[in-house]
Protein backbone atom coordinates (compact mmCIF):
# COMPACT_ATOMS: atom_id res chain seq x y z
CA UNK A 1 80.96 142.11 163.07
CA UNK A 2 81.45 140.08 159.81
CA UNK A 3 80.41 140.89 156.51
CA UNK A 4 79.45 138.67 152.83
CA UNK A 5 80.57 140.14 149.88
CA UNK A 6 78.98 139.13 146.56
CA UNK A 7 80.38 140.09 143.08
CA UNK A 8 77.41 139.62 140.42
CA UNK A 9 77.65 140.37 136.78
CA UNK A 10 74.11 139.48 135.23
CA UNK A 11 73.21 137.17 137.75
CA UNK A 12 69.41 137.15 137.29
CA UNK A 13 68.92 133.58 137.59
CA UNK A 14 70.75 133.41 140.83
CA UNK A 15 71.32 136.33 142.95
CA UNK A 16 68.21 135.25 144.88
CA UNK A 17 69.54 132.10 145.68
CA UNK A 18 72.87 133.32 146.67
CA UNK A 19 71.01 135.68 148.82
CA UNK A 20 69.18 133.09 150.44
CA UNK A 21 71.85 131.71 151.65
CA UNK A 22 73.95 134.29 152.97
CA UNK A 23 71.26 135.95 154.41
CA UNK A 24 71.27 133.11 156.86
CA UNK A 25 74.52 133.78 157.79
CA UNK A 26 76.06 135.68 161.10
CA UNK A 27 77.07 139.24 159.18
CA UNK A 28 76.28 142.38 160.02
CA UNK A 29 76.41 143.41 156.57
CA UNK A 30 75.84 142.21 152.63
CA UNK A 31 77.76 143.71 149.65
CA UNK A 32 76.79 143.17 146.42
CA UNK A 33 78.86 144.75 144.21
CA UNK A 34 77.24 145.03 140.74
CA UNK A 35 79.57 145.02 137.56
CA UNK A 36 78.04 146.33 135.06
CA UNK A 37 74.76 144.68 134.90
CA UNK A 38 72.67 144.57 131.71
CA UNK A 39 69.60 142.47 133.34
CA UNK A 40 67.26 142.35 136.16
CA UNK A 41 69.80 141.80 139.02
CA UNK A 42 69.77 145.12 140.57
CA UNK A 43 66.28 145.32 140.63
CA UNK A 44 66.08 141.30 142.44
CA UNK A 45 68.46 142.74 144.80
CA UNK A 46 66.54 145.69 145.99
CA UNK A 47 63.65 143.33 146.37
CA UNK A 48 64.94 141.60 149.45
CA UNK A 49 64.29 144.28 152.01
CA UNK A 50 66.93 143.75 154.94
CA UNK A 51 68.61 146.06 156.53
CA UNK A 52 71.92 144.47 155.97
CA UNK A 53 71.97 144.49 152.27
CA UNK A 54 74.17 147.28 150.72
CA UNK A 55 74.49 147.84 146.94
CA UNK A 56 77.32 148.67 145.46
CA UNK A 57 76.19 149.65 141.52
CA UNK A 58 78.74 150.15 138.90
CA UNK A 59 77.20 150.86 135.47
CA UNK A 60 80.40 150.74 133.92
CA UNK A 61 82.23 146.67 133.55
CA UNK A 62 84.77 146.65 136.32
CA UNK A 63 86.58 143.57 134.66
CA UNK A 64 86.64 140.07 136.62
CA UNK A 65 87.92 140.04 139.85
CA UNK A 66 88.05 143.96 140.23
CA UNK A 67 84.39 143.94 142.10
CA UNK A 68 86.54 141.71 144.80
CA UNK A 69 88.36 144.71 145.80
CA UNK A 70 85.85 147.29 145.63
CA UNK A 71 83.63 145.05 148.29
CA UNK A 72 87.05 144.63 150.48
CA UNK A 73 87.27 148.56 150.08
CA UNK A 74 84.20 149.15 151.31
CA UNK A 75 84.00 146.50 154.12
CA UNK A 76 87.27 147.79 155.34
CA UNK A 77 86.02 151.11 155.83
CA UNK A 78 83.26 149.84 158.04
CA UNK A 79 85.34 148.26 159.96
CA UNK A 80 84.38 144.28 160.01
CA UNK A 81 86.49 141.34 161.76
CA UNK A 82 86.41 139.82 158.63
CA UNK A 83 84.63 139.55 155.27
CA UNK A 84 83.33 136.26 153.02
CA UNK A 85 83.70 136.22 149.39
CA UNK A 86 81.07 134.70 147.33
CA UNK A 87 80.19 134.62 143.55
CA UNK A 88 76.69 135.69 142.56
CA UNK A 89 76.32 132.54 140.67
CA UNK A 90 77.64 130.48 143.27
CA UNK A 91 73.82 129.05 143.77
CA UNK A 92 74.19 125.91 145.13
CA UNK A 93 73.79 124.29 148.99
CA UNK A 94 76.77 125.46 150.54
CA UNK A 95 75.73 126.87 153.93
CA UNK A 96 77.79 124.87 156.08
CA UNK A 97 80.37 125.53 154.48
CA UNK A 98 80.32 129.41 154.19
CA UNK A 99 80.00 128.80 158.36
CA UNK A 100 83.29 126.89 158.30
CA UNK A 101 84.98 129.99 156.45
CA UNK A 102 83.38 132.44 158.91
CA UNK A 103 84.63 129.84 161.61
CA UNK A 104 87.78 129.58 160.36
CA UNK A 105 88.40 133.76 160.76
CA UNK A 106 87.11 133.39 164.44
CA UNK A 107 89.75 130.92 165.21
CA UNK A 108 92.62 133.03 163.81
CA UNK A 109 92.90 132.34 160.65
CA UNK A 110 93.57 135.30 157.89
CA UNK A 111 92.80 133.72 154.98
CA UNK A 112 90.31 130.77 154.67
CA UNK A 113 90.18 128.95 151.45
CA UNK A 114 87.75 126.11 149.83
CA UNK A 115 89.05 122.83 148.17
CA UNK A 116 87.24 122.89 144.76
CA UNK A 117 88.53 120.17 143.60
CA UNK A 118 88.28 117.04 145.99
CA UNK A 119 88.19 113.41 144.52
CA UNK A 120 88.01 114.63 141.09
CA UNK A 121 90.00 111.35 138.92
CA UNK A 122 89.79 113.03 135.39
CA UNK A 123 89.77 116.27 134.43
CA UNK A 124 89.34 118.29 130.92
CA UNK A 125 92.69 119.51 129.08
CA UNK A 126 92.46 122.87 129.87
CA UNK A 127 91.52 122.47 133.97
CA UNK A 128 94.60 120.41 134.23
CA UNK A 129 96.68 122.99 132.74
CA UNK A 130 95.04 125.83 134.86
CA UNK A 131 95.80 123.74 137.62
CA UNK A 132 98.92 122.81 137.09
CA UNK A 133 99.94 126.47 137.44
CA UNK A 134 98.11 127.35 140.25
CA UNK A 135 100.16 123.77 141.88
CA UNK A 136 103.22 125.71 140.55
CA UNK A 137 102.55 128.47 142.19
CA UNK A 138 101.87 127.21 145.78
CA UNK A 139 104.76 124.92 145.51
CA UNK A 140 106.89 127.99 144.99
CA UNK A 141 105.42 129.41 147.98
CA UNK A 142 106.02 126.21 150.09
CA UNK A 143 102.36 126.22 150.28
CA UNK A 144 101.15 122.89 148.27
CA UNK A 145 101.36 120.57 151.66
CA UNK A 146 98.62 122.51 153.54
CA UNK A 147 97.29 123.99 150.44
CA UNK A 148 97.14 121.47 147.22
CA UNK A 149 95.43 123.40 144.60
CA UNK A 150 93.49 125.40 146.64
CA UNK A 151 93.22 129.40 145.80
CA UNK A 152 91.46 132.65 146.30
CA UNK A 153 90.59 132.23 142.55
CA UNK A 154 88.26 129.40 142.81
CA UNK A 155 85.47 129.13 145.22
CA UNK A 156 83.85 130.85 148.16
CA UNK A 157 87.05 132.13 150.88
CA UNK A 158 87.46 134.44 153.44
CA UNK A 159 89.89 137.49 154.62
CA UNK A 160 90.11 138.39 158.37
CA UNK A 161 90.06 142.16 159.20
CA UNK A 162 93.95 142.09 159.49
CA UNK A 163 94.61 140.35 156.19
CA UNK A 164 91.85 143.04 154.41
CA UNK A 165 94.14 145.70 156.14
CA UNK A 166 97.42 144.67 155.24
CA UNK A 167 96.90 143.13 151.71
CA UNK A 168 97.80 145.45 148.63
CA UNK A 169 94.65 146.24 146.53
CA UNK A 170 96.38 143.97 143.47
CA UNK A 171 96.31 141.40 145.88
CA UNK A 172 92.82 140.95 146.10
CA UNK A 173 91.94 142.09 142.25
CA UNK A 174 94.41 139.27 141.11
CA UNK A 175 93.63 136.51 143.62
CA UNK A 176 96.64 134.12 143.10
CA UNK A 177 98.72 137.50 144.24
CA UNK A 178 97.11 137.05 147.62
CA UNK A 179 98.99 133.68 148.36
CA UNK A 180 102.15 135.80 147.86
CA UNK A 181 101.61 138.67 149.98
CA UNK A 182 100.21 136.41 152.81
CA UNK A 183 102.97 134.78 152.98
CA UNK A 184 105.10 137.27 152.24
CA UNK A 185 103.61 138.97 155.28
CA UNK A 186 103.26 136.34 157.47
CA UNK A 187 99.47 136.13 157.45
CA UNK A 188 97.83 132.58 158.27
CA UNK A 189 96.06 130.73 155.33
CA UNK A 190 94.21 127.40 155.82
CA UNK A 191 91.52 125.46 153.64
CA UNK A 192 88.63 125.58 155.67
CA UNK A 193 86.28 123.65 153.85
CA UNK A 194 85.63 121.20 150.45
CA UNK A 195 83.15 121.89 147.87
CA UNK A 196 83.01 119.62 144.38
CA UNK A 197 83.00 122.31 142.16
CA UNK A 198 79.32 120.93 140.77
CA UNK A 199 78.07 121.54 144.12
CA UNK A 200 78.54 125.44 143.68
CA UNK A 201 76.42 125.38 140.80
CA UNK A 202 77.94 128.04 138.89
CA UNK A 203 76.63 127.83 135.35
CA UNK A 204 78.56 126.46 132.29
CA UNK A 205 80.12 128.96 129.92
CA UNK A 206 81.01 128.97 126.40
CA UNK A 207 84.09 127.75 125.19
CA UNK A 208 85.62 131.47 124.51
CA UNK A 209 85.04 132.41 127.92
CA UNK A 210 86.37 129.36 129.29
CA UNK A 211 89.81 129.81 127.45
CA UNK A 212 90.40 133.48 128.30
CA UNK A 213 89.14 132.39 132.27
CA UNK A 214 92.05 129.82 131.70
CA UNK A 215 94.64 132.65 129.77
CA UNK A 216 93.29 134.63 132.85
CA UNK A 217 94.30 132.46 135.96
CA UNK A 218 97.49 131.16 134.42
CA UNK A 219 98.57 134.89 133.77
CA UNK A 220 97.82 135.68 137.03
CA UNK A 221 99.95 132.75 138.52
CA UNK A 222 102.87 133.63 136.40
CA UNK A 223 103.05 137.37 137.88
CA UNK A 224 102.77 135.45 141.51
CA UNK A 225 105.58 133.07 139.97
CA UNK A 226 107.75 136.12 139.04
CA UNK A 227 107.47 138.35 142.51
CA UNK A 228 108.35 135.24 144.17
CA UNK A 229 111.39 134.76 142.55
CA UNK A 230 112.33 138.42 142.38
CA UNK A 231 112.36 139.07 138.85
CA UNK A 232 110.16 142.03 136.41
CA UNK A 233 106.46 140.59 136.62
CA UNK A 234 105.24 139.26 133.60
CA UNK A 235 102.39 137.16 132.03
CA UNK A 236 104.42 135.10 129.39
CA UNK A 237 105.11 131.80 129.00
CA UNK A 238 107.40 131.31 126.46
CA UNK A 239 106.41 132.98 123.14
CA UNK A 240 102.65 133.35 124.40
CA UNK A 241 101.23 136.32 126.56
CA UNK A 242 98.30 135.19 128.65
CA UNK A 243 96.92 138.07 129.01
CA UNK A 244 92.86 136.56 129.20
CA UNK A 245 90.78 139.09 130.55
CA UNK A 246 93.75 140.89 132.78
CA UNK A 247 93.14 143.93 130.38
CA UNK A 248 89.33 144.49 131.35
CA UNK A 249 90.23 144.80 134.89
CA UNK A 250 89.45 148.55 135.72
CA UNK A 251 92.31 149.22 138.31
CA UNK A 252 91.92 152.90 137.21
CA UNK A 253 87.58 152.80 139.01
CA UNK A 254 88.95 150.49 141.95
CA UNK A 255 91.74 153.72 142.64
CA UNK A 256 89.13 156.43 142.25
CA UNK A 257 86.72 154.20 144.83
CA UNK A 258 89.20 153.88 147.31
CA UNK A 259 89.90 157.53 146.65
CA UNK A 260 86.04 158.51 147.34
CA UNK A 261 85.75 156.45 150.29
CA UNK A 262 88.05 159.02 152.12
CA UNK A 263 86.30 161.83 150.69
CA UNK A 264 82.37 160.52 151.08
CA UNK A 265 82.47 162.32 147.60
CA UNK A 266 80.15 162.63 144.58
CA UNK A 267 81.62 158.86 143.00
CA UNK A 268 80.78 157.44 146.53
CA UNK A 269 76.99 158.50 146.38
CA UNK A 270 76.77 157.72 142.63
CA UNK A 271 77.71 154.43 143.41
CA UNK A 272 76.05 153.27 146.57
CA UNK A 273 72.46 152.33 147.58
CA UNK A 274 72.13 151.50 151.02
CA UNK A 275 69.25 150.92 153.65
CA UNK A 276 67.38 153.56 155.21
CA UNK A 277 64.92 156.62 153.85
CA UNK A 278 68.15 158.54 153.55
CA UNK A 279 69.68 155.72 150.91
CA UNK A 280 71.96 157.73 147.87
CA UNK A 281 70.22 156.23 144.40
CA UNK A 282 72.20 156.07 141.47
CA UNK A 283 69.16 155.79 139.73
């Protein structure tokens, strides 16, 4: 029993696409964990009428990367072999590879990553200073042979049901922290597949948003950099704080969720819509 887990903030113009996709796949269920959606994504959601398809619908912004772990929350406590995680923009013709993730977990593996960037000769400024860190980083781990630049941060991947067990909740809401704790726990990690990131056909954003993605990820790799060298965590780099969007991130909703998934409580029902005549609306 596997399950596809798709964070979507105002995904509109893709979520049906996405959908498309995974709904070919072999998974019992579908997550889509809404972030704080101002358009018609909720609504194209509930318009595909399968019974695997549960909605997950936050009003409030959960802050990038926080809908991650509310999915692996909830796919945890239904008890799948393993989960996929996939963008709601991530639009483009990637089935065979999503089945070479899920593949991947059946074979043993407890974390499954994608190659975004494979034969790429020239990149902008700021993508080879992101990825220089993120290098950094798996170097430090004595992870760059098997890995290269590869990361939970970038591109579709996949957790088996021991690594969704056994990985702290920070791990997964700051995905360069989940290299560190799987190896620091001796979990398995393996690229599984290569996508060009074109091929995902995630939509451009403005420059703004593409600095403080950049700020976001290098931030991120610099608290991995500090645990694995033992020392205070921390987001500088020299005089600068990269602090991006790490501010945003709601870890305060992804506690009371896992909280309420204990408890079946009020904040549960609020916040799920799920198949069947019994569903809880939070409309």
């Amino acid at each position: 029993m596997f399950a596809a887990v798709i964070p979507a903030k105002n995904e509109e113009k893709s979520i049906l696409a996405v959908l498309t996709t995974v709904l070919r796949l072999p998974v019992s269920y579908i997550i889509i964990v809404l972030n704080g959606c101002t358009d018609r994504t909720l609504e194209l959601a509930r318009s595909i009428h399968d019974s695997r398809i549960h909605i997950l619908y936050f009003t409030e912004s959960l802050g990038i990367d926080i809908p991650r772990g509310i999915g692996a929350l909830y796919v945890r406590h239904l008890g799948v072999q393993g989960a996929l995680f996939i963008d709601g923009d991530m639009s483009g013709d990637i089935y065979q590879n999503l089945v070479s993730l899920f593949t991947a977990i059946q074979s043993g593996i407890d974390v499954a990553l994608t190659n975004c960037y494979p034969y790429i000769t020239h990149r902008e400024k700021l993508a080879n200073l992101v990825l220089k860190f993120r290098a950094k980083l798996n170097r430090e781990l004595d992870l760059f042979k098997s890995l290269g630049l590869s990361t939970p941060t970038h591109g579709p991947h996949a957790l088996s049901e021991h690594a969704l067990q056994i990985l702290p909740l920070e791990a997964i809401a700051i995905p360069p922290l989940t290299l560190y704790w799987a190896k620091e726990t001796c979990l398995s990690i393996k690229v599984a597949t290569s996508i060009p990131h074109e091929a995902l056909h995630s939509p451009r954003k403005h420059r703004r948003h593409a600095r403080l993605i950049a700020e976001t990820i290098i931030g991120d790799c610099l608290m991995g950099l500090a645990l694995s060298q033992n020392k205070p965590l921390t987001r500088s780099l020299g005089k600068h704080e990269l602090w991006g969007y790490h501010p945003e991130r709601r870890f305060d909703l992804l506690a009371q969720w896992e909280q309420s998934l204990r408890s079946q409580d009020m904040f549960y029902e609020q916040h799920v819509i799920i198949p069947g005549p019994f569903s809880p609306s939070c409309k």
